[in-house]
C-alpha atoms as a PDB file:
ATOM      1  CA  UNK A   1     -10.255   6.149  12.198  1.00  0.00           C
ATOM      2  CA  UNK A   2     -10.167   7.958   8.900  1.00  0.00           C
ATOM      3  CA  UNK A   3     -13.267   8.318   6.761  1.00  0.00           C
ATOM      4  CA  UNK A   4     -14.336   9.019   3.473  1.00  0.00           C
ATOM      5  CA  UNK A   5     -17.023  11.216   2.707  1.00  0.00           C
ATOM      6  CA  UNK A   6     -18.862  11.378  -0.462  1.00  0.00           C
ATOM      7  CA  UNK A   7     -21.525  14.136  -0.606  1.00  0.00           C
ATOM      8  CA  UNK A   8     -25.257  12.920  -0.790  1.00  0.00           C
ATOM      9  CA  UNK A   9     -25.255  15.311  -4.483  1.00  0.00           C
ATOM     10  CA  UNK A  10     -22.638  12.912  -5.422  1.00  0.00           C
ATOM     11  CA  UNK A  11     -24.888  11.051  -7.976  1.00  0.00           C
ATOM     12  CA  UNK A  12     -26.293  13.643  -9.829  1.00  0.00           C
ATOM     13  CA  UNK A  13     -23.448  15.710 -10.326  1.00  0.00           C
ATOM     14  CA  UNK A  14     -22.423  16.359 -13.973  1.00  0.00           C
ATOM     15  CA  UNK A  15     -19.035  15.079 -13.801  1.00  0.00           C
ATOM     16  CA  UNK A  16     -20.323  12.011 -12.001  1.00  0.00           C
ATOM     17  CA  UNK A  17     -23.594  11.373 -14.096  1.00  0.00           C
ATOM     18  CA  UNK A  18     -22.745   9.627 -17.579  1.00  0.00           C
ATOM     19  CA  UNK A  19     -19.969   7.850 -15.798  1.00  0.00           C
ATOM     20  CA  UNK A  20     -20.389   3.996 -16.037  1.00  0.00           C
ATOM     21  CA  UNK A  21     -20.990   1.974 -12.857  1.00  0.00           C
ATOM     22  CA  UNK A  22     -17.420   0.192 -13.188  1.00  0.00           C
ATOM     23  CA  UNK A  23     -16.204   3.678 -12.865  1.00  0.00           C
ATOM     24  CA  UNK A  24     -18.498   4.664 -10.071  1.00  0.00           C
ATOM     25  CA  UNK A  25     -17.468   2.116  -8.335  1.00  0.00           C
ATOM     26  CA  UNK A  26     -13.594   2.560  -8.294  1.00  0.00           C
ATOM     27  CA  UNK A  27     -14.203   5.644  -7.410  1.00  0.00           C
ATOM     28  CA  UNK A  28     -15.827   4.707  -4.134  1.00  0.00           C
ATOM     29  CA  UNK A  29     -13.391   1.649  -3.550  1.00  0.00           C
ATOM     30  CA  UNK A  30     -10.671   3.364  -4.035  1.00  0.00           C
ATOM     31  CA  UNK A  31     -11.655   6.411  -1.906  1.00  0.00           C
ATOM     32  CA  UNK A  32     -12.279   4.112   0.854  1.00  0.00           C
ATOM     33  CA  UNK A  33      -9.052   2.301   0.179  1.00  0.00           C
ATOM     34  CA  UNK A  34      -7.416   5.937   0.292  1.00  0.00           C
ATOM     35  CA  UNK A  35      -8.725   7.425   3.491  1.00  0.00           C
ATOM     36  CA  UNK A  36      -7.883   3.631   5.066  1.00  0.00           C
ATOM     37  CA  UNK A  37      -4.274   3.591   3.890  1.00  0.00           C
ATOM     38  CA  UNK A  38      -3.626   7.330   4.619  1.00  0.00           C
ATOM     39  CA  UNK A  39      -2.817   7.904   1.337  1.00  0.00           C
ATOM     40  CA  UNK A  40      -3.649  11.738   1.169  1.00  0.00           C
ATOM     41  CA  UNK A  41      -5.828  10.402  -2.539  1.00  0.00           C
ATOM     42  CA  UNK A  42      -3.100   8.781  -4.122  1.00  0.00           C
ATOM     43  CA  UNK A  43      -4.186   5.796  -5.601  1.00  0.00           C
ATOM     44  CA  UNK A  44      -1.065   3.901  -7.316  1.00  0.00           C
ATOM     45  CA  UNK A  45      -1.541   1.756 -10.658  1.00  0.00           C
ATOM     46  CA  UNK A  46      -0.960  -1.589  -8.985  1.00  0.00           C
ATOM     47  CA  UNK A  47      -4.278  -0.983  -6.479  1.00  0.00           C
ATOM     48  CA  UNK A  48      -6.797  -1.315  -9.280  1.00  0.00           C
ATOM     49  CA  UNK A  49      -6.634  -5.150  -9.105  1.00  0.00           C
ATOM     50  CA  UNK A  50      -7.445  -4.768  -5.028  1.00  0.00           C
ATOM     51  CA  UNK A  51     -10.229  -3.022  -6.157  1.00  0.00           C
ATOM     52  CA  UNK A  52     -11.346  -5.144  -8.986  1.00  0.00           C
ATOM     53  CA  UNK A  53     -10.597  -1.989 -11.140  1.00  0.00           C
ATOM     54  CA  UNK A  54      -9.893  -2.066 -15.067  1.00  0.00           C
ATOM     55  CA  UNK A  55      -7.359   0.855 -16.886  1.00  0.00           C
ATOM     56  CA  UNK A  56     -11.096   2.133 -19.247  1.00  0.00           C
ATOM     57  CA  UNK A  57     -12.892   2.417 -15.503  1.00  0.00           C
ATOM     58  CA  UNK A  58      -9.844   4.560 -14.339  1.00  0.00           C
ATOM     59  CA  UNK A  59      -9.034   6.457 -17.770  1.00  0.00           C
ATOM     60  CA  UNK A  60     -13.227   7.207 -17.060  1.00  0.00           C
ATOM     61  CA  UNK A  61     -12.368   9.096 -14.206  1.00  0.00           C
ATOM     62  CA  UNK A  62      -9.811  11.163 -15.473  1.00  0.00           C
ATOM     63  CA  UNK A  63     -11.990  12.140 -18.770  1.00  0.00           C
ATOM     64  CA  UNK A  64     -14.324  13.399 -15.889  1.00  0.00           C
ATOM     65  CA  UNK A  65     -11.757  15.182 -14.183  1.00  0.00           C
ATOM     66  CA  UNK A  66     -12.712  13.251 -10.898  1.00  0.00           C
ATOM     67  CA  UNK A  67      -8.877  11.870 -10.781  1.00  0.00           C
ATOM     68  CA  UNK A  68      -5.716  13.261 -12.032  1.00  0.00           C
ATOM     69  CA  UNK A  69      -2.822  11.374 -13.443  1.00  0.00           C
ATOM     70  CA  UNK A  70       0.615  11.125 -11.530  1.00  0.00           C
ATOM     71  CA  UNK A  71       3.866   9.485 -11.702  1.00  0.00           C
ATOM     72  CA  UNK A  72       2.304   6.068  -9.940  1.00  0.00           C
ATOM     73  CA  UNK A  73      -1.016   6.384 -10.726  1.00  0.00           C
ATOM     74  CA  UNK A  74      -3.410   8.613  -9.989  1.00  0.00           C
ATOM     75  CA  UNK A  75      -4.651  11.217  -7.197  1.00  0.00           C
ATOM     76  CA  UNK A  76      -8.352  12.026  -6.313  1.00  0.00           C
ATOM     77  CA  UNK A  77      -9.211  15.886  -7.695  1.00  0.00           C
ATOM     78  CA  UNK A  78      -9.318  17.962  -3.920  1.00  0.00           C
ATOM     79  CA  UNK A  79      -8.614  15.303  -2.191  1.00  0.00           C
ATOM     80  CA  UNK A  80      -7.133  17.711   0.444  1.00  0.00           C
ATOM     81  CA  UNK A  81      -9.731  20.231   0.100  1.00  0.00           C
ATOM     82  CA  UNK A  82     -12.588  17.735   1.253  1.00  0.00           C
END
């Protein structure tokens, strides 16, 4: 069973802090939904309504540099790293 860690610092870290909760919270879901599907991090465009997810919440995420556009959607920054 895969899992998906988020670091306890997670909150409070700059990239993370003026982040809105909508944001926050696709960031989580779709982390989850990630590790679950064996994605490697890719997260493709037509997964943000699983996730309740809106295009500002996601575009959020890549201001922050917590996500990184690709051809189908987007990929989670280190993903492979972490």
């Amino acid at each position: 069973m895969p899992w998906f860690k988020v670091d306890d610092g997670f909150w409070r870290h700059p990239k993370v802090m003026d982040l809105p909760d909508p944001a926050v919270a696709l960031w989580a879901k779709a982390g989850s939904w990630s590790a679950d599907q064996l994605t490697d991090g890719e997260v493709p465009k037509a997964a943000l309504r699983l996730f309740n997810g809106k295009p500002k919440a996601a575009d959020a995420l890549v201001d922050a540099g917590l996500w990184t556009p690709s051809a189908r959607g987007w990929e989670f920054h280190d993903w492979a790293e972490y």
